[in-house]
Protein backbone atom coordinates (compact mmCIF):
# COMPACT_ATOMS: atom_id res chain seq x y z
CA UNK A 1 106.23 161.76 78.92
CA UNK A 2 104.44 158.63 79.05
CA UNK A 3 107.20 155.74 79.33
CA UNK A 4 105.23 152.23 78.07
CA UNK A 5 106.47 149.31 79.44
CA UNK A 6 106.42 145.85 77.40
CA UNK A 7 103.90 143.50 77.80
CA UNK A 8 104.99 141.23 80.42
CA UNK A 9 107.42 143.55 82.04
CA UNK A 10 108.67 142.54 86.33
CA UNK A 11 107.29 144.58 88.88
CA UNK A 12 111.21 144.90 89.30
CA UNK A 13 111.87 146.06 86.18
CA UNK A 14 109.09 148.99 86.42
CA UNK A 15 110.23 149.90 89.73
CA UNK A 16 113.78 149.61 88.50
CA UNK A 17 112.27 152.03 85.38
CA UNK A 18 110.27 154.64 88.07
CA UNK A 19 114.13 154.80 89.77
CA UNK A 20 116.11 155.49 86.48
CA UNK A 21 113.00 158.36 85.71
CA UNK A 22 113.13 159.89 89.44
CA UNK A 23 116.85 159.80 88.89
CA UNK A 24 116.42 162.14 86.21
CA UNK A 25 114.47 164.81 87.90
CA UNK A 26 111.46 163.99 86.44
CA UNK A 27 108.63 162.88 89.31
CA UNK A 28 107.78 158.79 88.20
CA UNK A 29 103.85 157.99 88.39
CA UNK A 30 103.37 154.13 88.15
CA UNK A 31 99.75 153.26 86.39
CA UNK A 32 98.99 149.86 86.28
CA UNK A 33 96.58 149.26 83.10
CA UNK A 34 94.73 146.01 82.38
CA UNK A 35 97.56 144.76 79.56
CA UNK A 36 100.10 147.27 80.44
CA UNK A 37 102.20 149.06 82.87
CA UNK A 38 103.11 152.74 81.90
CA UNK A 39 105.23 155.43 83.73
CA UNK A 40 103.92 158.90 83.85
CA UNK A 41 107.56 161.05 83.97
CA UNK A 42 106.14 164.57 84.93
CA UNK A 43 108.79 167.85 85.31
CA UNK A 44 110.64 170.41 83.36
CA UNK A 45 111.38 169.05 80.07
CA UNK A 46 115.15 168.31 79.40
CA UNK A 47 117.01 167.20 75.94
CA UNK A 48 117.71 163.71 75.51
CA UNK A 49 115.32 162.24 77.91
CA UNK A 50 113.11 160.45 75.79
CA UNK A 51 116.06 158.75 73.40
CA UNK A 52 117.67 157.37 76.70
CA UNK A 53 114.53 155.90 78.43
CA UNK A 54 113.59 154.21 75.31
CA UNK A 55 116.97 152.40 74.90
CA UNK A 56 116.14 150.16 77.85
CA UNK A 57 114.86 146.65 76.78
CA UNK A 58 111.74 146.81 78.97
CA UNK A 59 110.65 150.04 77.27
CA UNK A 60 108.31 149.56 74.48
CA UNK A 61 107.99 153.01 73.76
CA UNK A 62 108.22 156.77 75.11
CA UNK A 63 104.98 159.39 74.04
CA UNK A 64 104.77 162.58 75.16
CA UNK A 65 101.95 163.67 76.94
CA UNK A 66 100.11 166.79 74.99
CA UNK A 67 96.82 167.46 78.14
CA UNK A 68 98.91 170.29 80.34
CA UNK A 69 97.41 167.57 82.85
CA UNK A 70 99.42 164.96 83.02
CA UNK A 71 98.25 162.42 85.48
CA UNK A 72 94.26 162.92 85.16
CA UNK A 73 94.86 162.55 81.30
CA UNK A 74 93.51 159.54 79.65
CA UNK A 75 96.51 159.81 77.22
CA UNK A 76 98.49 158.45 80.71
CA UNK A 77 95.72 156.12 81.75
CA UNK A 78 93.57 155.08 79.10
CA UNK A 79 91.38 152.56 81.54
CA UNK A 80 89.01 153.99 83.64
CA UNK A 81 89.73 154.41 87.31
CA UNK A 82 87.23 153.22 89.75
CA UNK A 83 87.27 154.16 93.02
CA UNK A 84 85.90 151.47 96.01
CA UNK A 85 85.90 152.55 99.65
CA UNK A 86 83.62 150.05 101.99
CA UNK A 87 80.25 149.15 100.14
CA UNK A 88 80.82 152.95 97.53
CA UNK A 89 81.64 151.94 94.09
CA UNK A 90 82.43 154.66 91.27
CA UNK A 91 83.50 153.78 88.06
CA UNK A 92 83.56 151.11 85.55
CA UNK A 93 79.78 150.99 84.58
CA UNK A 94 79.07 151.27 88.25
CA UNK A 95 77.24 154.25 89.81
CA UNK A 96 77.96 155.20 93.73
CA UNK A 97 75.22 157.54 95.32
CA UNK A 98 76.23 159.36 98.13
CA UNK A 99 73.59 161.08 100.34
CA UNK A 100 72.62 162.96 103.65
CA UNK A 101 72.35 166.35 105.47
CA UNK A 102 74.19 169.23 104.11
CA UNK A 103 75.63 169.59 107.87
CA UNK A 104 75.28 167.46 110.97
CA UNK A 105 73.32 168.63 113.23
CA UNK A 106 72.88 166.53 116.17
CA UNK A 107 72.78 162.45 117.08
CA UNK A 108 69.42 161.80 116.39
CA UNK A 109 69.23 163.70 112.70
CA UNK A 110 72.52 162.12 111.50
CA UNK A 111 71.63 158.68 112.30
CA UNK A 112 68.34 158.81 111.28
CA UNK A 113 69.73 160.24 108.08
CA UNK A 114 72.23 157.21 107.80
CA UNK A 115 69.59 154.52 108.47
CA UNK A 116 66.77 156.45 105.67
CA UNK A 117 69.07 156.52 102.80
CA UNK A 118 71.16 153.39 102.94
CA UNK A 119 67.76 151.95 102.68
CA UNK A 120 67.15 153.73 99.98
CA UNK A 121 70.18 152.53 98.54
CA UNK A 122 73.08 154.67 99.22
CA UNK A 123 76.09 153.55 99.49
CA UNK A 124 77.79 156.66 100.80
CA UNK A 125 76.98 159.12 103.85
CA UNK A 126 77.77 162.76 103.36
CA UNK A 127 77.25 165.28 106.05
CA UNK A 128 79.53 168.79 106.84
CA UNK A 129 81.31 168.55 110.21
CA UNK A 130 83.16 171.67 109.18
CA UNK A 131 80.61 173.81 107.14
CA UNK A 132 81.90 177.00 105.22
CA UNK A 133 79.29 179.76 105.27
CA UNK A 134 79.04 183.20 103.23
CA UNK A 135 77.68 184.47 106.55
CA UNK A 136 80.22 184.24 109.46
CA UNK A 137 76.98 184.51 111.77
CA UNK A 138 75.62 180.84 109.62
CA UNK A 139 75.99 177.65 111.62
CA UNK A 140 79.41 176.79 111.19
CA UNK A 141 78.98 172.80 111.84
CA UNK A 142 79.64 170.87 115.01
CA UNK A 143 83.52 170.22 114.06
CA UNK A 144 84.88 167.23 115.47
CA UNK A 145 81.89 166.05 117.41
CA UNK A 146 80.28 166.00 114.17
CA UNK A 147 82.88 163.80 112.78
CA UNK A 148 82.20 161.81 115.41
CA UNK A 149 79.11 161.51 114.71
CA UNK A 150 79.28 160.66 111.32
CA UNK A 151 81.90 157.67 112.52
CA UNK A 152 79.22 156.39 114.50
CA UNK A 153 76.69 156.29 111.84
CA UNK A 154 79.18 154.67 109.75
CA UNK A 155 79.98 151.58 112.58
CA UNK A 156 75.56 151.33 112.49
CA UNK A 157 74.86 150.99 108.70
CA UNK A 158 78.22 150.89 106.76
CA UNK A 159 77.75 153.45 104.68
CA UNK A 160 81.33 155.25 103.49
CA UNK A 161 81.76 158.57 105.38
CA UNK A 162 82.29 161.49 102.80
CA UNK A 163 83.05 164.99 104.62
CA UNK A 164 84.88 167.96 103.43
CA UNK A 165 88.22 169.15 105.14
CA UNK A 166 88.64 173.03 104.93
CA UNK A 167 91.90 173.77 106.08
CA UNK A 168 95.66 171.47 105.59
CA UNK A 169 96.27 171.35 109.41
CA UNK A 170 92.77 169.74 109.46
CA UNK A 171 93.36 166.95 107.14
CA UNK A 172 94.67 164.75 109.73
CA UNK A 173 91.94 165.40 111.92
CA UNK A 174 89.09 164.86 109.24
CA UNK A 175 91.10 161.41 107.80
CA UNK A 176 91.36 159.61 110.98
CA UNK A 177 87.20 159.75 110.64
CA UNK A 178 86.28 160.21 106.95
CA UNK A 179 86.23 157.68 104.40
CA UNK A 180 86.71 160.12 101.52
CA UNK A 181 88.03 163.53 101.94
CA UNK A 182 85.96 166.24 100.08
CA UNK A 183 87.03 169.73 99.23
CA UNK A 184 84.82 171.98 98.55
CA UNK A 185 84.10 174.38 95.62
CA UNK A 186 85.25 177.57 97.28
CA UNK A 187 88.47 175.68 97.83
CA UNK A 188 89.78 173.95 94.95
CA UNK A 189 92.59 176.08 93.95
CA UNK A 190 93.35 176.02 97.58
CA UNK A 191 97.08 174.22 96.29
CA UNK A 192 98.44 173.76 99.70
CA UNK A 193 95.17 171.88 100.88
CA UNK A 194 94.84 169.94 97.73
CA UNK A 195 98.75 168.74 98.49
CA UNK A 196 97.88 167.66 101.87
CA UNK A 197 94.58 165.85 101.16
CA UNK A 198 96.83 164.13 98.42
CA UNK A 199 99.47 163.12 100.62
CA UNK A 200 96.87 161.22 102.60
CA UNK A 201 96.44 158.24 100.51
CA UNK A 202 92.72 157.97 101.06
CA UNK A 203 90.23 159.03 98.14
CA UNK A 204 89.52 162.62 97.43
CA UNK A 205 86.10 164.22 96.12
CA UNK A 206 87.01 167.67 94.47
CA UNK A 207 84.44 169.60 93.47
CA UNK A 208 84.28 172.14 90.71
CA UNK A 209 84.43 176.20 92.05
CA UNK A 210 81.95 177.89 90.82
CA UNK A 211 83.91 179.99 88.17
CA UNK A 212 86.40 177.48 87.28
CA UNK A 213 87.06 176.59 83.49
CA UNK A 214 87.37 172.58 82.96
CA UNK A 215 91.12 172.87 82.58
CA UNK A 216 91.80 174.30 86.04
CA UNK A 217 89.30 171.91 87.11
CA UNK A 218 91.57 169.19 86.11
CA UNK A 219 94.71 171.22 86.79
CA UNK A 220 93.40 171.08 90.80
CA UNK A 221 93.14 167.06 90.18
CA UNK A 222 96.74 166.72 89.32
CA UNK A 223 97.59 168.64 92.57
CA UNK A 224 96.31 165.86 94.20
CA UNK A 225 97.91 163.21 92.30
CA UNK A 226 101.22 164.67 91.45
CA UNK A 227 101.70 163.69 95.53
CA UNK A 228 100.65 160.14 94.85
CA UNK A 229 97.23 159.61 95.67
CA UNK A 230 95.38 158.01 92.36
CA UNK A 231 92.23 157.85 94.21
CA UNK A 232 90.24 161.61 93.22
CA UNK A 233 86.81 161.64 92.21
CA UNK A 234 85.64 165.01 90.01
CA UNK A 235 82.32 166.38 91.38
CA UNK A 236 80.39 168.66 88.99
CA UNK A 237 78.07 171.11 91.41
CA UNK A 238 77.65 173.82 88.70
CA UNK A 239 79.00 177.19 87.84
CA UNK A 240 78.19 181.02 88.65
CA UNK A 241 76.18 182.29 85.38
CA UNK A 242 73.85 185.39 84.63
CA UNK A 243 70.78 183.07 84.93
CA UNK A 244 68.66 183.35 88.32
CA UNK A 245 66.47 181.06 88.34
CA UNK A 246 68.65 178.11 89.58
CA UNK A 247 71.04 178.58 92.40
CA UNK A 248 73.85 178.09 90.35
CA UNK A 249 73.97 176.58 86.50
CA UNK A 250 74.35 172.58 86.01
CA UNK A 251 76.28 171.77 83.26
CA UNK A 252 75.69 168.12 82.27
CA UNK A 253 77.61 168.31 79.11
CA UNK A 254 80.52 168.26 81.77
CA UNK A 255 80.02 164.36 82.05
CA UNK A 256 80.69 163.58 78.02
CA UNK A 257 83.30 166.04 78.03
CA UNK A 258 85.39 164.80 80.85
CA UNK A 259 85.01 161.10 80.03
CA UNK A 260 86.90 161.94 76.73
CA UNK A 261 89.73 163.31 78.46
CA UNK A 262 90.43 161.93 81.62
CA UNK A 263 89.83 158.56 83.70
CA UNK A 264 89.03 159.72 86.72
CA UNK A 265 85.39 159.11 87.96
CA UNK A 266 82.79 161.59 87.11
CA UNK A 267 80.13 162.81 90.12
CA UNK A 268 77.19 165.18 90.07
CA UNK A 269 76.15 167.10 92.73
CA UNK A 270 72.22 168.37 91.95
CA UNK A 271 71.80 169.43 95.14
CA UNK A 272 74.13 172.31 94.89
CA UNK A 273 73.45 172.73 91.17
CA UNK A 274 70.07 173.24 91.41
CA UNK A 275 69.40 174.73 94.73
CA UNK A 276 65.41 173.49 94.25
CA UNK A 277 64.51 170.39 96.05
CA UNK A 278 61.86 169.52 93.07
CA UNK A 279 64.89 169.97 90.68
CA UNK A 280 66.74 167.29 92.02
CA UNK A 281 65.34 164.17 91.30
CA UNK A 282 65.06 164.77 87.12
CA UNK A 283 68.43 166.07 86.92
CA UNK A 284 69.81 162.47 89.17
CA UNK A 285 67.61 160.66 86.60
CA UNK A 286 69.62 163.20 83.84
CA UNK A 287 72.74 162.83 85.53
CA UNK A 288 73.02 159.08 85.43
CA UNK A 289 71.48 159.00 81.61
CA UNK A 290 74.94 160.95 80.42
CA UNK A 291 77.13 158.41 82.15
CA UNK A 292 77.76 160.33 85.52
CA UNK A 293 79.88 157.74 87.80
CA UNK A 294 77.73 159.21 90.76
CA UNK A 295 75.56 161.01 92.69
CA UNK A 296 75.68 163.46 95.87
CA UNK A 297 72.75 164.61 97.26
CA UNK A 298 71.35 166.39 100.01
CA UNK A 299 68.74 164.60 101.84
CA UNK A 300 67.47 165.75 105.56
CA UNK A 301 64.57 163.95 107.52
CA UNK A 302 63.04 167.55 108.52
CA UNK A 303 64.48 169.90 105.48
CA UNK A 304 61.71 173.07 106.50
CA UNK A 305 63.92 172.58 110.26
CA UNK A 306 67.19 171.93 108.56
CA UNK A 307 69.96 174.30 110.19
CA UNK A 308 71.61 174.81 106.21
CA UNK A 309 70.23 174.44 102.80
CA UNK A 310 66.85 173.39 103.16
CA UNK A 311 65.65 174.33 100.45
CA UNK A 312 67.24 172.24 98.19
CA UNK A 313 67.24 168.93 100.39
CA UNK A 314 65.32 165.81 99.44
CA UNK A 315 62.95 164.13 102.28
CA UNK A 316 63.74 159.93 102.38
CA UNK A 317 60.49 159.45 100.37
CA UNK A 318 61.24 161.80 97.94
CA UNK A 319 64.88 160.24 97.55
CA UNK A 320 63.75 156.92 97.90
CA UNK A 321 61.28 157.85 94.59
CA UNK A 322 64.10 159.12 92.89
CA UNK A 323 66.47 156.31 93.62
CA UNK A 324 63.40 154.12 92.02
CA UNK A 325 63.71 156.43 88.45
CA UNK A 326 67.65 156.73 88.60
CA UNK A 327 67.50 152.62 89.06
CA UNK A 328 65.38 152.14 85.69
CA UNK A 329 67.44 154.70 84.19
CA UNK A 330 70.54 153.19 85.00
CA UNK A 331 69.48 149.62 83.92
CA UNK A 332 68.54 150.56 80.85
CA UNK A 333 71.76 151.82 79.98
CA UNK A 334 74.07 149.06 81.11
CA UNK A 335 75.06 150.62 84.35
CA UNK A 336 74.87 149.16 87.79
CA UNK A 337 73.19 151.07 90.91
C-alpha cells in the first residue's frame, strides 16, 4: 500500500506514520516527492489495514500498489530519482557517462585511463578489481590492490569510482573504496549479495543477467531497496538470444519501457551489449536518443594489449569522438551531458 500523506504534513507526523505502519508488520519506506510525502507499507497483506491508516488526520489517502514491485514502482514514486555521487549525475534530464578498462591492470593503465576519459568528459571511472571470468584460468583482477588503485585515480581527477563487488563478505571491502557498488549480470539474483550491497547505503549499479525477464529485473531492484538504500541505478547490458552476430542482444526498447514503470535511473552498457568496439559509439549516440540516464563503457589506452575484453573497448580518441556525437545528440533533445 501506498499511504499519501497531506500536503504540508511534519516530518514528525510521517515518522510518527512510518512507526504506526512498522507497528503493523508491514516494512515503512519513506519517499519524499516534490509536493508530497508518501509511505510505501510493503508485507503480507492483512484485513483492515488500509481503513485504519486512513483514519489518521495526516493521511490523505491509502492506494494499493498493483507492480509486484513495490518500491522501484513509479505508482510509489512518481518523480524521478536521480542519483549524484561526486561530479556523476543520473537522472532528471541529466546523463552520467561512466568509462574505463574492463579490469585494472596495473598503475600506469588505470591512471592513464582516469586522466583520458574525464577529459573526454566522464564523470565516472569504472574498472574490475574483482573480475568474474567463464575461464577460471582468465585474469581474475588484481583484488584489493586494484581497488586501490582505482582510489588513487579517483584522489587525481575526481572521477566517481564504479566497481563491482562479487561476493556479500566483500561488500565491506569494495565500499570502503568504491563510490558506487556494481553487481554484475551473472549475479543479480544473487539475493543475499543484493541485501548486503543494500544495506550499505551507498548507490548500487545492477545490471540486467543475461536471461532475465524485465520483471525479475526489477524484482532484484527491490532487494536492494526493501533494506533501505533508494540509491540503485538499472544497467541494461543486453540479453542471451539465438542471434550471433553481436556478443549478446541490446535491447533499447528497455529504456521507454522502464521509464513508464519505475523511477529509478536508466543506464546502458554498449560495451557488453555489443561486444564490437565499432558498435559502440552509434548505439551511445542511440542510447542517449531514447532517454537512457547513462552510459558505461569500456575504454582502454592499448585495447589489442588489454588483459580482458579487448575487443569491444573504445581507444580515448575513439571515445572522445563519440562523446562529441552523444553531446549533439543529447542537446538536441533537452538533456544535459
Amino acid at each position: 500500500m501506498i499511504v499519501v500523506m497531506k500536503k504540508g504534513a511534519t516530518e514528525e507526523s510521517v515518522q510518527r506514520m512510518a512507526q504506526r505502519v512498522e507497528e503493523m508488520g508491514l516494512k515503512a519506506h519513506v519517499i519524499y516527492g516534490t509536493e508530497r510525502t508518501v509511505i510505501a507499507a510493503v508485507g503480507e497483506k492483512r484485513n483492515g489495514e488500509r481503513e485504519t491508516l486512513e483514519s489518521y488526520d495526516d493521511v490523505e489517502k491509502v492506494v494499493p500498489i498493483l507492480a509486484p514491485y513495490k518500491v522501484a514502482s513509479r505508482e510509489t514514486k512518481p518523480d524521478p530519482t536521480i542519483i549524484r555521487v561526486r561530479d556523476l549525475v543520473m537522472g532528471g534530464g541529466t546523463i552520467g557517462v561512466i568509462a574505463g578498462p574492463c579490469s585494472v591492470e596495473s598503475e600506469d593503465q588505470i591512471m592513464q585511463s582516469a586522466r583520458q576519459v574525464k577529459a573526454a568528459g566522464a564523470t565516472g571511472l569504472r574498472g574490475g578489481a574483482f573480475k568474474p571470468r567463464t575461464s577460471p584460468y582468465s585474469f581474475q583482477g588484481l583484488k584489493e590492490e586494484g581497488l586501490k588503485l582505482l582510489a588513487a585515480a579517483r584522489e587525481e581527477t575526481g572521477l566517481a569510482v564504479v566497481t563491482e563487488v562479487m561476493t556479500p563478505h566483500l561488500v565491506e571491502l569494495v565500499a570502503q573504496y568504491a563510490d558506487v557498488l556494481q553487481i554484475g549480470a551473472r549475479n543479480m539474483q544473487n539475493y543475499h549479495l543484493l541485501q548486503a550491497v543494500g544495506e550499505t547505503r551507498k548507490p548500487v549499479l545492477l545490471k540486467r543477467g543475461p536471461s532475465a525477464t524485465m520483471e525479475e529485473f526489477l524484482l532484484a531492484a527491490e532487494y536492494v531497496l526493501d533494506q533501505g538504500n533508494q540509491e540503485v541505478i538499472l544497467c541494461e547490458r543486453g540479453v542471451r538470444t539465438f542471434e550471433t552476430h553481436t556478443r549478446f542482444t541490446l535491447p533499447l526498447a528497455s529504456v521507454p519501457y522502464l521509464r513508464e514503470r519505475t523511477h529509478l535511473p536508466i543506464v546502458i552498457d554498449p560495451s557488453h551489449g555489443t561486444g564490437i568496439a565499432s558498435l559502440v559509439a552509434p548505439m551511445c549516440a542511440a542510447s542517449v536518443a531514447v532517454g537512457a540516464d547513462g552510459l558505461i563503457v569500456e575504454v582502454h589506452p592499448d585495447p589489442r594489449h588489454a588483459l580482458s575484453d579487448g575487443a569491444q573497448s573504445l581507444t580515448p580518441d575513439a571515445f572522445a569522438e563519440t562523446m562529441e556525437q552523444c553531446r549533439k545528440v543529447a542537446t538536441a533533445l533537452g538533456y544535459k551531458l
